[in-house]
Protein backbone atom coordinates (compact mmCIF):
# COMPACT_ATOMS: atom_id res chain seq x y z
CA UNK A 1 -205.82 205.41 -26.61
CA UNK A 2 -207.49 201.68 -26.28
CA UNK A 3 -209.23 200.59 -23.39
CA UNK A 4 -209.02 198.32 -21.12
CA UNK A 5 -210.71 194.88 -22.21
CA UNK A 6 -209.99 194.85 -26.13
CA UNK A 7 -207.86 191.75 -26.58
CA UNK A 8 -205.48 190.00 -24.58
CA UNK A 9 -204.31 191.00 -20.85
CA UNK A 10 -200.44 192.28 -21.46
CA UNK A 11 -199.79 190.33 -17.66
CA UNK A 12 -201.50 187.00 -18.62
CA UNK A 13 -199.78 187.14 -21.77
CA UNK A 14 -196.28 187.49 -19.83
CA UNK A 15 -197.55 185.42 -17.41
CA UNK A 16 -197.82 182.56 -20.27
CA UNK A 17 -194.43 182.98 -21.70
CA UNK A 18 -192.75 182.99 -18.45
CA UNK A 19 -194.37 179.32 -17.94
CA UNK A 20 -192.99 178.10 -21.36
CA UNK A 21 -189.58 179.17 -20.77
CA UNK A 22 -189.69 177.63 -17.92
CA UNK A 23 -190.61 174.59 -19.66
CA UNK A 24 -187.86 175.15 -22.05
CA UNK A 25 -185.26 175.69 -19.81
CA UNK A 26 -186.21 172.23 -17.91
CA UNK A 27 -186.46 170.37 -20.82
CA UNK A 28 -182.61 171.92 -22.22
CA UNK A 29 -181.30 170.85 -18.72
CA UNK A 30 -182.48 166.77 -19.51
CA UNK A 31 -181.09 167.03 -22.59
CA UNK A 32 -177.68 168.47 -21.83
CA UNK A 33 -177.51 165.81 -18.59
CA UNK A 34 -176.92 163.19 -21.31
CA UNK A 35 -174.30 164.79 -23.06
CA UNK A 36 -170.54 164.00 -22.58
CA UNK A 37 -168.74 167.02 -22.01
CA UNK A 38 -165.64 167.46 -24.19
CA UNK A 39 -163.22 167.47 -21.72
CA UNK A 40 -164.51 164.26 -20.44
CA UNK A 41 -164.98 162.54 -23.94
CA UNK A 42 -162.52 159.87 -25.16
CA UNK A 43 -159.46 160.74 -27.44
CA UNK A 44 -161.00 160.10 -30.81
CA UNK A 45 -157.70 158.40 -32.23
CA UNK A 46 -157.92 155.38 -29.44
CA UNK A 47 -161.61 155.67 -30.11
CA UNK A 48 -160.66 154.88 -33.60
CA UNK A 49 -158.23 152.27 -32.99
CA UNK A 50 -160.40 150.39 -31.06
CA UNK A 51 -163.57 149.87 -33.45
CA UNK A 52 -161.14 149.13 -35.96
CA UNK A 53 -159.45 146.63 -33.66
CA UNK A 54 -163.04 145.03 -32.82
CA UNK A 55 -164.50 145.14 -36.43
CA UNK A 56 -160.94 143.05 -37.48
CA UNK A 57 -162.01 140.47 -34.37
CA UNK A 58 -165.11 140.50 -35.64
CA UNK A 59 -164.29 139.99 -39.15
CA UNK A 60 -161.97 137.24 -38.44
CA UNK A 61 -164.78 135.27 -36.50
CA UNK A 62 -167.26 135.26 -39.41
CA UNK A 63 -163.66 133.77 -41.68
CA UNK A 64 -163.65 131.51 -38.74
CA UNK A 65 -159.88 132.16 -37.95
C-alpha cells in the first residue's frame, strides 16, 4: 500500500471536478435559455411561406414593380 502524500489528494481532486461541473451545468443553462422550445416554435410551412412571400416583395422592389 502507498502512503499518504505521493501525488494528488483524492478530496481536492473531487473537490476540483465538482467546481467544473458546476461550471458546466451554469454555462448549459445560458445556452438552453436562448433556445425556442419545439412546442413553442413556429409551424415551419407558414415559416416557409412567409420568406418566400418577402423574398418575392423584395425581388419585385429591386425590378422596381
Amino acid at each position: 500500500m502507498g502512503t499518504r502524500g505521493n501525488g494528488p489528494d483524492p478530496a481536492e481532486e473531487l473537490r476540483a471536478k465538482l467546481e467544473e461541473s458546476r461550471v458546466v451545468v451554469g454555462e448549459r443553462e445560458e445556452f438552453e435559455a436562448g433556445e425556442t422550445p419545439v412546442d413553442a416554435a413556429p409551424d415551419p410551412e407558414s415559416r416557409r411561406r412567409d420568406v418566400h412571400e418577402q423574398a418575392r416583395k423584395r425581388i419585385d422592389e429591386l425590378r422596381g414593380e
